[in-house]
N, C-alpha and C. Protein backbone atom coordinates (compact mmCIF):
# COMPACT_ATOMS: atom_id res chain seq x y z
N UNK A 1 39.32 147.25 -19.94
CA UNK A 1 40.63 147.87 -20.06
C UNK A 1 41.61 147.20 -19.09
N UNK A 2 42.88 147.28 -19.50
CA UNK A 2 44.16 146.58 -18.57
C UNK A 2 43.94 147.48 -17.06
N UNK A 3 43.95 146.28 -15.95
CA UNK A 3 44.19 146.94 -14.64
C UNK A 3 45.55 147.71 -14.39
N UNK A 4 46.67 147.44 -14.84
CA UNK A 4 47.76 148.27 -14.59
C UNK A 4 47.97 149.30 -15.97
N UNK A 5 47.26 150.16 -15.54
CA UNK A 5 47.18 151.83 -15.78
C UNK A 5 48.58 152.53 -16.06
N UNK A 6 49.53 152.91 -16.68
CA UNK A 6 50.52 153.61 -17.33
C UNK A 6 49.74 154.82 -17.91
N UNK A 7 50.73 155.72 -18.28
CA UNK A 7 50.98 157.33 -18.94
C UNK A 7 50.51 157.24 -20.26
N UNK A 8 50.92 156.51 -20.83
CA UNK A 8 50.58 155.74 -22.16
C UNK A 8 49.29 155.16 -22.73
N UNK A 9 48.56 154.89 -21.55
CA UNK A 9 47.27 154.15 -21.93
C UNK A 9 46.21 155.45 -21.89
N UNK A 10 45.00 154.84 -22.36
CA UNK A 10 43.95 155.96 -22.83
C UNK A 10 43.23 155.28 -21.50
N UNK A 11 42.38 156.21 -20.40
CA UNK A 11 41.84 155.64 -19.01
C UNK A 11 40.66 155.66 -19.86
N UNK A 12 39.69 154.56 -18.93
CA UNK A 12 38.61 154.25 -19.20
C UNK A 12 37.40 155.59 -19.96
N UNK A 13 37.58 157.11 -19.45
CA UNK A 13 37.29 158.34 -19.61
C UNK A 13 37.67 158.11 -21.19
N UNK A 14 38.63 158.29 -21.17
CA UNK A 14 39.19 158.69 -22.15
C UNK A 14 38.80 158.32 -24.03
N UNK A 15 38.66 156.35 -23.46
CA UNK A 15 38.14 155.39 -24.40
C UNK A 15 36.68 155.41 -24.67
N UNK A 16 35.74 156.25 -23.79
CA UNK A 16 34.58 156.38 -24.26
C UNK A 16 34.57 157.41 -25.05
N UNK A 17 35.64 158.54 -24.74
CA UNK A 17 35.62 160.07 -25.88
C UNK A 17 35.72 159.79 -26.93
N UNK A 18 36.66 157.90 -27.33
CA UNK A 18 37.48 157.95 -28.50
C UNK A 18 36.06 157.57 -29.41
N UNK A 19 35.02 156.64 -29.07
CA UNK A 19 34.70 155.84 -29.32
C UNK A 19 32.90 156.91 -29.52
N UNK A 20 32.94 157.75 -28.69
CA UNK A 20 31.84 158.45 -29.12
C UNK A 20 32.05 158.91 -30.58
N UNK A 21 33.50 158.93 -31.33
CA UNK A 21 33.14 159.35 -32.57
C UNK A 21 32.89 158.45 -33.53
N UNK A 22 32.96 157.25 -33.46
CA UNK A 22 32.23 156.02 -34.38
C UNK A 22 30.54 156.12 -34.12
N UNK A 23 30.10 155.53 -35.56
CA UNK A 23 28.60 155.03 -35.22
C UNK A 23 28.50 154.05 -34.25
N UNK A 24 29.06 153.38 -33.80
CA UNK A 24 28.50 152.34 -33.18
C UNK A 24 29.52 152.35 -31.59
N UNK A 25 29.53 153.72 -30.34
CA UNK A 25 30.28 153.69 -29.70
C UNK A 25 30.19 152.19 -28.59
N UNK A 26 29.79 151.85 -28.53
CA UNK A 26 29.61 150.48 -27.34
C UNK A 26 30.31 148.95 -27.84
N UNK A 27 30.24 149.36 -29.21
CA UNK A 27 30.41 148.07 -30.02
C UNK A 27 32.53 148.22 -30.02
N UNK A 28 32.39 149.89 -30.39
CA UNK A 28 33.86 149.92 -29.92
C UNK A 28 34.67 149.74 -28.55
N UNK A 29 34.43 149.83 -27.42
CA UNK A 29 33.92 149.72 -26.09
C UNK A 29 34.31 148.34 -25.68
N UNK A 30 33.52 147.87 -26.45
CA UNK A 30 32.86 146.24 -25.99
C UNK A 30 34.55 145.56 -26.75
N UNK A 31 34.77 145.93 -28.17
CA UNK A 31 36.05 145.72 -29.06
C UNK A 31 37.06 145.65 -27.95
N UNK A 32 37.22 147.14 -27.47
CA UNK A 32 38.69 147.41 -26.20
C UNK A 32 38.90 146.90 -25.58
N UNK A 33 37.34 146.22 -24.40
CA UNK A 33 37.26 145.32 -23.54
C UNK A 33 37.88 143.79 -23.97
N UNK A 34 37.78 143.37 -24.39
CA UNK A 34 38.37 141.70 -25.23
C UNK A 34 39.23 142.00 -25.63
N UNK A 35 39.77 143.66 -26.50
CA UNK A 35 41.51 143.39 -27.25
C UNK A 35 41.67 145.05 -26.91
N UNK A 36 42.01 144.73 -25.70
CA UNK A 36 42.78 146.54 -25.52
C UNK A 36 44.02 146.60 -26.30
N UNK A 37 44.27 145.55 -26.97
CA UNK A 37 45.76 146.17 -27.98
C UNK A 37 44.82 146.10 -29.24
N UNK A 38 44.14 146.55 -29.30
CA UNK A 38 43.01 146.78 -31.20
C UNK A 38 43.12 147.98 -30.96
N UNK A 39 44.08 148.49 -32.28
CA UNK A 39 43.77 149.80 -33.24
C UNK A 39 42.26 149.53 -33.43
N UNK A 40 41.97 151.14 -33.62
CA UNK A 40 40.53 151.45 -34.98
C UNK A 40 40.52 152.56 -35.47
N UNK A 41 39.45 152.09 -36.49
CA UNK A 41 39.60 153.35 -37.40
C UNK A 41 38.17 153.68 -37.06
N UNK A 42 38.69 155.77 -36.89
CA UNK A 42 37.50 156.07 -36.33
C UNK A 42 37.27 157.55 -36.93
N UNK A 43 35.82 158.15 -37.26
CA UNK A 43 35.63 159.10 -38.47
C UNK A 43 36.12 160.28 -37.74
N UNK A 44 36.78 161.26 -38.31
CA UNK A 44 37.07 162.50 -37.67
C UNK A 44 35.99 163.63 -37.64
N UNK A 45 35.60 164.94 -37.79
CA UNK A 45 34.69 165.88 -37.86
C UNK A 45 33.54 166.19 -36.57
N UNK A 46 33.44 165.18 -36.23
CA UNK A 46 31.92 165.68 -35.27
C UNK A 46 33.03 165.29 -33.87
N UNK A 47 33.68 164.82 -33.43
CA UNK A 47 34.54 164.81 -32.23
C UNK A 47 35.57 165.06 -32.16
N UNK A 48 36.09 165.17 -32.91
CA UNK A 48 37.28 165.60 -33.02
C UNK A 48 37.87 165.57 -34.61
N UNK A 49 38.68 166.59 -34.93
CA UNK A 49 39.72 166.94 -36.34
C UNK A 49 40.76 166.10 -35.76
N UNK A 50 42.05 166.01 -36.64
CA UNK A 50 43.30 165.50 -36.85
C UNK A 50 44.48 166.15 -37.55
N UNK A 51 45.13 166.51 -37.33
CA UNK A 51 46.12 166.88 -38.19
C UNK A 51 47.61 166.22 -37.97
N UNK A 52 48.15 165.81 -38.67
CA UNK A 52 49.17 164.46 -39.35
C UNK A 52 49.89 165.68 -39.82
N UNK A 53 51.56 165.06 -39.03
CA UNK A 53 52.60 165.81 -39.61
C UNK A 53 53.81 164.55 -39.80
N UNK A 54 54.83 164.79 -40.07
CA UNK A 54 56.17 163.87 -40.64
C UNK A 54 56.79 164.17 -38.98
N UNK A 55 56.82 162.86 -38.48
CA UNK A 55 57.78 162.39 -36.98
C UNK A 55 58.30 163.42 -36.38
N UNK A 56 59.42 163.80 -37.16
CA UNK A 56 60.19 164.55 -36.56
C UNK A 56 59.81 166.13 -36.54
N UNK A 57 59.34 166.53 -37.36
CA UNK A 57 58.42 167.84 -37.42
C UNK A 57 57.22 168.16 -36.49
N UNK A 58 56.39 166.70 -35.88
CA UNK A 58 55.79 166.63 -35.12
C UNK A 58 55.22 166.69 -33.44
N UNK A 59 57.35 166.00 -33.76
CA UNK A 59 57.37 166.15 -32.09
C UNK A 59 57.75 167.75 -32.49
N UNK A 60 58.56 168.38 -32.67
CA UNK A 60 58.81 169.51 -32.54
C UNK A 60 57.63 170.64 -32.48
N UNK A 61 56.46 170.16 -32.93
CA UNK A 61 54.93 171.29 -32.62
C UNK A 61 54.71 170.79 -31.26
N UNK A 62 54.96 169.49 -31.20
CA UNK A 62 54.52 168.87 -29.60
C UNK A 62 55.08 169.64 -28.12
N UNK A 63 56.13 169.34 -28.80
CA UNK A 63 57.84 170.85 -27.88
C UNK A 63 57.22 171.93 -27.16
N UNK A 64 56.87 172.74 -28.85
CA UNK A 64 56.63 173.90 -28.92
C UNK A 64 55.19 174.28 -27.82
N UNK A 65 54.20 173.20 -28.25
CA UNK A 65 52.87 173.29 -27.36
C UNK A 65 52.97 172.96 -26.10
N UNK A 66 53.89 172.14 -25.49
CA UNK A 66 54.35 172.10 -24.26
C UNK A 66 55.01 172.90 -23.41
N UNK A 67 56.04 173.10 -24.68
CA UNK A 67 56.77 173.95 -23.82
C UNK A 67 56.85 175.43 -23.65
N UNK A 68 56.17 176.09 -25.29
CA UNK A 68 55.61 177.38 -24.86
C UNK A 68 53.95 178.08 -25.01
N UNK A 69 53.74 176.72 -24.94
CA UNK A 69 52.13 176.89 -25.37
C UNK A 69 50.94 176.08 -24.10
N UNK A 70 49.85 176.36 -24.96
CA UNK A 70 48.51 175.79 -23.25
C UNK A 70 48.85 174.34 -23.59
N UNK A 71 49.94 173.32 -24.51
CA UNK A 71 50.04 171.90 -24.13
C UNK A 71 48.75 171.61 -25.24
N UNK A 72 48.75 170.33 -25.10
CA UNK A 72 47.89 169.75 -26.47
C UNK A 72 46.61 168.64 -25.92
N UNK A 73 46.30 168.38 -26.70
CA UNK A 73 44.76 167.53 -26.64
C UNK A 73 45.30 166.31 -26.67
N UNK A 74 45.17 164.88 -27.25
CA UNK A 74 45.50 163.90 -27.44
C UNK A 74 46.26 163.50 -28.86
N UNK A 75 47.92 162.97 -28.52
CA UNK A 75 48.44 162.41 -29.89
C UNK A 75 49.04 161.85 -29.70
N UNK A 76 48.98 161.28 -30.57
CA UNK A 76 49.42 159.69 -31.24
C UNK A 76 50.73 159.74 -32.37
N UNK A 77 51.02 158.55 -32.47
CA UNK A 77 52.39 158.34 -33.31
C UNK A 77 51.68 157.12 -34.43
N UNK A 78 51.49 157.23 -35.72
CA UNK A 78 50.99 156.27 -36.34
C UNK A 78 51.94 156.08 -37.54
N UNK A 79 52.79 155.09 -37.77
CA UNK A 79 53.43 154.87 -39.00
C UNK A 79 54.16 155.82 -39.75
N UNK A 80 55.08 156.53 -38.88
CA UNK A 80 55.61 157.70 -38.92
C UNK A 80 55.48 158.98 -39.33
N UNK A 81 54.32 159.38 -38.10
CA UNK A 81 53.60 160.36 -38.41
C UNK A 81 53.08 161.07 -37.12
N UNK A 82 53.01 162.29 -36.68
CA UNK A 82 52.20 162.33 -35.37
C UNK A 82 50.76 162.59 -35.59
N UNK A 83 49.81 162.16 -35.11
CA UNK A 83 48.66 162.92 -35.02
C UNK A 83 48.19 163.68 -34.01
N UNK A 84 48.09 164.99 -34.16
CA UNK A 84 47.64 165.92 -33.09
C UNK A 84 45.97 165.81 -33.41
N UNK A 85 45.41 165.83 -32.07
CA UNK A 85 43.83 165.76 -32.21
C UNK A 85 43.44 166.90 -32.14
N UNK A 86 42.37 167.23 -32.63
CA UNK A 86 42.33 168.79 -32.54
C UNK A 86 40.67 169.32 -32.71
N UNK A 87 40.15 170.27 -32.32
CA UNK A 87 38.90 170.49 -32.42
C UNK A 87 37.97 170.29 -33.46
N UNK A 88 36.81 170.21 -33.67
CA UNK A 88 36.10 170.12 -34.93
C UNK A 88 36.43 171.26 -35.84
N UNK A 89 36.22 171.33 -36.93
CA UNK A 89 36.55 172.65 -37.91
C UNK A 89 38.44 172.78 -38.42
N UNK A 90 38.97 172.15 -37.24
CA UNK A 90 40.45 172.43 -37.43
C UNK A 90 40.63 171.99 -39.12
N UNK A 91 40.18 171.03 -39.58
CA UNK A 91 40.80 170.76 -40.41
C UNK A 91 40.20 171.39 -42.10
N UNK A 92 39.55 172.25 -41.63
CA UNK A 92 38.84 173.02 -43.20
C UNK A 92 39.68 174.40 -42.77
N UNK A 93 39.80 175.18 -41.54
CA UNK A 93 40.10 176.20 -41.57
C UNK A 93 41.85 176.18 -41.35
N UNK A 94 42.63 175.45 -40.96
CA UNK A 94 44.25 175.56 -40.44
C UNK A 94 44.93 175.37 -42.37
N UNK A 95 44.33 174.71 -43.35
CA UNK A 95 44.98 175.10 -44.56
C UNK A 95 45.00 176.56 -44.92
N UNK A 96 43.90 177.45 -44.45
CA UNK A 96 43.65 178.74 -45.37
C UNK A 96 44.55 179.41 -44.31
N UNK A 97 44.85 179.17 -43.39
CA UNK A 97 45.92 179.79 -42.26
C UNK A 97 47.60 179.88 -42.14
N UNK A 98 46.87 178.31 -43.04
CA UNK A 98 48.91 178.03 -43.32
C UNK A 98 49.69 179.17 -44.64
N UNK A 99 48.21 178.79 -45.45
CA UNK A 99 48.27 179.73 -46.54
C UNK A 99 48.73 181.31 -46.67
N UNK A 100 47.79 181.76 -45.91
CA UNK A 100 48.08 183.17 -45.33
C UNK A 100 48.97 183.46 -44.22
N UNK A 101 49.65 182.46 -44.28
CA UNK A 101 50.88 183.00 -43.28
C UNK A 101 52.34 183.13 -44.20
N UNK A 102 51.92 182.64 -45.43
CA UNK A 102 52.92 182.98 -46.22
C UNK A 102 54.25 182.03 -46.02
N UNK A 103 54.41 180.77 -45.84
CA UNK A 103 55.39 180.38 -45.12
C UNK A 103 56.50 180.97 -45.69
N UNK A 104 56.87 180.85 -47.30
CA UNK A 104 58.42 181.41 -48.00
C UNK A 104 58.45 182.44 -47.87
N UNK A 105 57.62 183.38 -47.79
CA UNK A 105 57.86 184.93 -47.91
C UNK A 105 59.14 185.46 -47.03
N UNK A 106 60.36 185.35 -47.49
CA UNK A 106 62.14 186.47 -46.59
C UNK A 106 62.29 186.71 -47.59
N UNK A 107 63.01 187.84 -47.23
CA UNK A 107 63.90 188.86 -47.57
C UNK A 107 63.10 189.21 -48.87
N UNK A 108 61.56 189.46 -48.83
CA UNK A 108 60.95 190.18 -50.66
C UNK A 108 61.38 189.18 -51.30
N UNK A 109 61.18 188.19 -50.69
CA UNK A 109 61.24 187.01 -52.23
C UNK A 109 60.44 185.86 -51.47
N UNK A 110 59.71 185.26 -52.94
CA UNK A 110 59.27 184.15 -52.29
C UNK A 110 59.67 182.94 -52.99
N UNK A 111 59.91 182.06 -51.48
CA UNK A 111 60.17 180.42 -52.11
C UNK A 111 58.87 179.34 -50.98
N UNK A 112 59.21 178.76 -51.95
CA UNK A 112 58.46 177.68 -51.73
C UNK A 112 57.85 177.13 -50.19
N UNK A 113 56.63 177.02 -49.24
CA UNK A 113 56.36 176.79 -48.26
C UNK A 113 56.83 176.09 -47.76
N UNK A 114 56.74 174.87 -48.48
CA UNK A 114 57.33 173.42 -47.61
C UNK A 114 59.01 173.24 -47.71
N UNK A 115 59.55 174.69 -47.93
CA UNK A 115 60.90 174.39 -47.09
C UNK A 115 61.04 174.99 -45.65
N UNK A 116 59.83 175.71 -45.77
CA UNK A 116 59.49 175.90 -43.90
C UNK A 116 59.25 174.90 -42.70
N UNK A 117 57.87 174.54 -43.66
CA UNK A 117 56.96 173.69 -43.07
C UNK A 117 56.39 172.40 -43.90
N UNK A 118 57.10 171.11 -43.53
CA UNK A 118 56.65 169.86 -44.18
C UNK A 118 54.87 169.78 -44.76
N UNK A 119 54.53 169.53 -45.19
CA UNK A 119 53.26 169.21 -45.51
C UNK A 119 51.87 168.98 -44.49
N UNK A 120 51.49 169.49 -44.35
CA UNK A 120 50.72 169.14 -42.71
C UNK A 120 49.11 168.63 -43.38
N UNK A 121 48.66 167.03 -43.17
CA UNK A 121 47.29 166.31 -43.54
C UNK A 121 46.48 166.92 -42.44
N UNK A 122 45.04 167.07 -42.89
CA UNK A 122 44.37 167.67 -41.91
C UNK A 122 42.94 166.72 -42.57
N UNK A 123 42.55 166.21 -41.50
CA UNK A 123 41.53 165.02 -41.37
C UNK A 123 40.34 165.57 -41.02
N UNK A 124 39.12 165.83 -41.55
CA UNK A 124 37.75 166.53 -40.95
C UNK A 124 36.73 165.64 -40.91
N UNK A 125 35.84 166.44 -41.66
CA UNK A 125 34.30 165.80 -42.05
C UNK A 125 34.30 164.73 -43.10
N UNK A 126 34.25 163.97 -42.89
CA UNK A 126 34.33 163.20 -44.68
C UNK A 126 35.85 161.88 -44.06
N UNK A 127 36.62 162.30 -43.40
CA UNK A 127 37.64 161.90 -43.22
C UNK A 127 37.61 161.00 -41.96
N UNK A 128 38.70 159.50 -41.91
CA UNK A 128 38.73 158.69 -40.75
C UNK A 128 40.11 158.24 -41.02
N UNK A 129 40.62 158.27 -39.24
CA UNK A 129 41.98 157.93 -38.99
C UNK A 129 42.20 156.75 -38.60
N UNK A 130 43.08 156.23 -37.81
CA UNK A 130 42.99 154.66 -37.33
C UNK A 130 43.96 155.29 -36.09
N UNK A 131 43.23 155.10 -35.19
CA UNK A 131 43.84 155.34 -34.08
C UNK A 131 44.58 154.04 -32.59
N UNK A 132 45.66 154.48 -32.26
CA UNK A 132 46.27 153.47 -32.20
C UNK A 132 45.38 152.50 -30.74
N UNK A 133 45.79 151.31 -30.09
CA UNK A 133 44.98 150.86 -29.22
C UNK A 133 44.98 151.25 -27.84
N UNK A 134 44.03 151.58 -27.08
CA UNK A 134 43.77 151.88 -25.81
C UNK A 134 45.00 151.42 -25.02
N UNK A 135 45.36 150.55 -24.80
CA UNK A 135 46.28 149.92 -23.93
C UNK A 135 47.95 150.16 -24.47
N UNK A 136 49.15 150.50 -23.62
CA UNK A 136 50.28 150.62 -24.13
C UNK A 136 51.02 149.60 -23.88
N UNK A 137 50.20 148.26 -23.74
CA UNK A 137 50.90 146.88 -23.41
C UNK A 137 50.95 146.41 -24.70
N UNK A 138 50.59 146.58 -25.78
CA UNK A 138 50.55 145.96 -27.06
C UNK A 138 51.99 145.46 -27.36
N UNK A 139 51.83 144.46 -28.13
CA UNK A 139 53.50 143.76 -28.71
C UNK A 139 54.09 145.19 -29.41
N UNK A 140 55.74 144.26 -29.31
CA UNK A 140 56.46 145.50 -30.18
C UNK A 140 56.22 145.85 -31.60
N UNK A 141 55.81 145.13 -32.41
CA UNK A 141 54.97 145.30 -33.31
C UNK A 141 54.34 146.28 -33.47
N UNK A 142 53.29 146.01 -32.44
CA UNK A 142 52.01 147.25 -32.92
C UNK A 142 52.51 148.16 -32.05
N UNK A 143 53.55 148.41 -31.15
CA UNK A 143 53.84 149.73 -30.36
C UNK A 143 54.63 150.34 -31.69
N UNK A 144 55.76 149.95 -32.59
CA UNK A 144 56.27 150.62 -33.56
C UNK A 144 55.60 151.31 -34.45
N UNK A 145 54.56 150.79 -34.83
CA UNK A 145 53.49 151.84 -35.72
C UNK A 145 52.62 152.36 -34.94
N UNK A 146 52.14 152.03 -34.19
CA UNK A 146 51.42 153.25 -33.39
C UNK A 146 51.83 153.08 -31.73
N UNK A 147 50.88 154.36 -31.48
CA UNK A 147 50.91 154.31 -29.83
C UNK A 147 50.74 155.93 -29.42
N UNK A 148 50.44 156.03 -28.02
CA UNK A 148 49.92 157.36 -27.63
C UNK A 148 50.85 157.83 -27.22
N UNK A 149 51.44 159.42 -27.46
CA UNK A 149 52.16 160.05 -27.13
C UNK A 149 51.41 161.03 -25.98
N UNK A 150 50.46 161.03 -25.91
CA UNK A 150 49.36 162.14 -24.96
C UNK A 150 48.07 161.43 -24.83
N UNK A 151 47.91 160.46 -24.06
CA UNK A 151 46.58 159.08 -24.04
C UNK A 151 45.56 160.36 -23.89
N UNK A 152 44.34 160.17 -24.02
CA UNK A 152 43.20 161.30 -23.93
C UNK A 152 42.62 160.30 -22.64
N UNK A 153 42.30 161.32 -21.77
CA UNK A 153 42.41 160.79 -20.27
C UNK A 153 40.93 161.42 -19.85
N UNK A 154 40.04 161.71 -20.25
CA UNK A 154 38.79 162.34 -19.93
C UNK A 154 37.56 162.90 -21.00
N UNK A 155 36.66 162.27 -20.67
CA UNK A 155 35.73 162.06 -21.55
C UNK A 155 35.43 163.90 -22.19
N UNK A 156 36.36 164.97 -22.02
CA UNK A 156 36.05 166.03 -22.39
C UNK A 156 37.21 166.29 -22.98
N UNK A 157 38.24 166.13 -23.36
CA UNK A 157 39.90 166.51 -23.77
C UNK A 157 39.53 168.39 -23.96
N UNK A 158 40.55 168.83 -23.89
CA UNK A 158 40.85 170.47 -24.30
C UNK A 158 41.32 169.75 -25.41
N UNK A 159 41.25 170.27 -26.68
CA UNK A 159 41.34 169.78 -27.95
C UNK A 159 41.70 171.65 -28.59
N UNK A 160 43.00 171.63 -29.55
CA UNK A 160 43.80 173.13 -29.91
C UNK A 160 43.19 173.25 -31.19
N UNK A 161 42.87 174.32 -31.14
CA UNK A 161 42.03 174.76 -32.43
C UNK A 161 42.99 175.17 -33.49
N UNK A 162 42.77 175.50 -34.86
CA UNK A 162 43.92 176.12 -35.87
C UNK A 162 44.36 176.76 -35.81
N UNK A 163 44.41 177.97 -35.06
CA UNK A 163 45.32 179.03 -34.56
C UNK A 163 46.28 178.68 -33.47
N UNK A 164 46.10 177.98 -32.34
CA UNK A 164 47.23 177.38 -31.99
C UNK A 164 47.99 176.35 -32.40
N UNK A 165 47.01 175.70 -33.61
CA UNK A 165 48.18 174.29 -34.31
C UNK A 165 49.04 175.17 -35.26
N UNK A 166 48.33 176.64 -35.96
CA UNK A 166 48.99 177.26 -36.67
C UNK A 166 50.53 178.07 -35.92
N UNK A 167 50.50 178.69 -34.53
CA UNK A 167 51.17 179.10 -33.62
C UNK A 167 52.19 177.66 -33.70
N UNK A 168 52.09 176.41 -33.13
CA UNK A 168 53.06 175.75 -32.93
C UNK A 168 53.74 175.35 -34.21
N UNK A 169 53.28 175.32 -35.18
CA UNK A 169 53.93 175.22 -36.63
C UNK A 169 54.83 176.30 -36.84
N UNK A 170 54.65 177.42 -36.59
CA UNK A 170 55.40 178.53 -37.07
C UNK A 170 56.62 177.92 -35.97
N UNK A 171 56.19 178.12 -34.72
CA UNK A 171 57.52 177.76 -34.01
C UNK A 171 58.38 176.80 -34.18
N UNK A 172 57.72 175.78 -34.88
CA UNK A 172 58.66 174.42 -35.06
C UNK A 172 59.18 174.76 -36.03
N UNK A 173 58.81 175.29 -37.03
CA UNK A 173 59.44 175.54 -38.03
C UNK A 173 60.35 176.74 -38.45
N UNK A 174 60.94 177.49 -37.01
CA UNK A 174 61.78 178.40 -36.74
C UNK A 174 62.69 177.86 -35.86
N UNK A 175 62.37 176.43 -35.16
CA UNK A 175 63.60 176.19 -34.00
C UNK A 175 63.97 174.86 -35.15
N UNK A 176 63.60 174.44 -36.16
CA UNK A 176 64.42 173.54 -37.38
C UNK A 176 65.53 173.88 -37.23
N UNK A 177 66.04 175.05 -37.97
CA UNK A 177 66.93 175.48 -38.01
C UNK A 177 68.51 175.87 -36.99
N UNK A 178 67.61 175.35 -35.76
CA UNK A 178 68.57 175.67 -34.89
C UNK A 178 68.04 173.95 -33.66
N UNK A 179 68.02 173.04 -34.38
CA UNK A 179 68.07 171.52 -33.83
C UNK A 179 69.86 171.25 -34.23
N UNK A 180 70.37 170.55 -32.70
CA UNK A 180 71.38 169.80 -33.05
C UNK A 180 71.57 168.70 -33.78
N UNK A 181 72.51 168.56 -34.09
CA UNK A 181 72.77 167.13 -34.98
C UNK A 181 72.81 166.05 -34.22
N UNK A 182 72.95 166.17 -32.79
CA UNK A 182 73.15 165.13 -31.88
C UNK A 182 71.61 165.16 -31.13
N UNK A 183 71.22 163.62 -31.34
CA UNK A 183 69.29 163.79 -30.74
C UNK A 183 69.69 163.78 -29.29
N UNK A 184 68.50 163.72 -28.52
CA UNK A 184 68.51 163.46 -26.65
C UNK A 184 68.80 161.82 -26.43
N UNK A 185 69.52 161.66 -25.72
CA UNK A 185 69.37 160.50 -25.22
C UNK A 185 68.79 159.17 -25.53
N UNK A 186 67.41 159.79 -25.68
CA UNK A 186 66.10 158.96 -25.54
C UNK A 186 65.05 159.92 -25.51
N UNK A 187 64.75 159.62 -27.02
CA UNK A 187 63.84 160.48 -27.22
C UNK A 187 62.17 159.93 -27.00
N UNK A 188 62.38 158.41 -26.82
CA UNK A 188 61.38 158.25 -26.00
C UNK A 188 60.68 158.43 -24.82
N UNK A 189 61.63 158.95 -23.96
CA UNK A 189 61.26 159.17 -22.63
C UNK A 189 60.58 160.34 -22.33
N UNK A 190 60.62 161.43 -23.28
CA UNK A 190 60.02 162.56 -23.03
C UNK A 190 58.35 162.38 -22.61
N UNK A 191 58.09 163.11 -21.72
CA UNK A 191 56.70 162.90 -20.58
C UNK A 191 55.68 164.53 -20.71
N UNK A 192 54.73 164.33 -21.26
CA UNK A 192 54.26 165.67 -21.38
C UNK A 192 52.97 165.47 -20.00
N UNK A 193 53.30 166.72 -18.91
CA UNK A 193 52.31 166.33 -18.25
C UNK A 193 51.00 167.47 -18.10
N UNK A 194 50.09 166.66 -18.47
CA UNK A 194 48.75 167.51 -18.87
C UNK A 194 48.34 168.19 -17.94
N UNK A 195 48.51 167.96 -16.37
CA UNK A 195 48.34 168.83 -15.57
C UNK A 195 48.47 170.33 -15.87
N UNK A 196 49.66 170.97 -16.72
CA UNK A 196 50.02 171.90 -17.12
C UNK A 196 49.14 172.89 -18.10
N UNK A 197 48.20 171.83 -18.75
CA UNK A 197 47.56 172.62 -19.61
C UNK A 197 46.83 174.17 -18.93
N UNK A 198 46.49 174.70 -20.15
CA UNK A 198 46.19 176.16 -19.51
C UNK A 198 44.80 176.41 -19.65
């Protein structure tokens, strides 16, 4: 791994968590070591779920888990998309949740969910993501399609189960409505610090 360590990079801890979920963790390991800017694609279900939302909908669960929630596990930005990492099971049980939360249901009428809540992919057993590369030195290139928004920094992550990915969805998808038209500054700069988690 790169000796100069940034917020951004996944620590040595971190890259063995990623890599315990491939068959072959050492071989991935051994990959990072020679090209810490190598994406991979790595199976979801036994270490971790995934759930994939649309950019801007994404950061806004990110907000929400930061800012009124225990904070999040490890995510990433992949080809305009966030991925929140999330416990095993997340991704068989957070559809039947989304479901039963009724998203259209006002005023005794119902419309359609996904004018609440964008479409939310949920990655399990059976399923593999491509996660972006250990290191946040990568060319601008590969920082535009991917890169870590929350590097996973310890071979144990707190990883949010479907009831809190379901909790930060509802919220994001109640403060939509009340986002300015004018973004921050720099919306890159925003710093989530994990210390905070609960």
């Amino acid at each position: 791994m790169s000796s100069s360590w940034n917020a951004s990079d996944v620590t040595p801890d971190g890259a063995a968590w990623l890599a315990s979920a491939g068959t072959y963790p050492r071989s991935t390991l051994a990959l990072w070591e020679e090209r810490p800017d190598a994406p991979v694609v790595l199976p979801c279900g036994a270490v971790f779920d995934v759930v994939s939302a649309p950019s801007m909908f994404g950061r806004r669960m990110l907000d929400r888990l930061w800012e009124d929630g225990p904070g999040s596990g490890p995510v990433a930005e992949f080809r305009g998309r966030i991925l929140l990492f999330a416990a095993p099971g997340t991704a068989q049980r957070l559809p039947a949740l989304l479901d039963w939360e009724e998203w259209g249901a006002r005023d005794g009428r119902e419309t359609n969910r996904t004018d609440a809540v964008p479409p939310l992919l949920c990655h399990g057993t059976g399923d593999a993501v491509t996660v972006p590369a250990p290191s946040g030195s990568a060319s601008c290139v590969h920082r535009s399609a991917s890169r870590w928004l929350v590097a996973p920094d310890t071979r144990q992550p707190w990883l949010p189960g479907p009831e809190v990915l379901l909790w930060a969805a509802v919220r994001a998808a109640r403060s939509a409505v009340r986002i300015s038209i004018f973004p921050p500054a720099d919306q890159d700069a925003k710093v989530y610090d994990v210390s905070r988690r609960r």
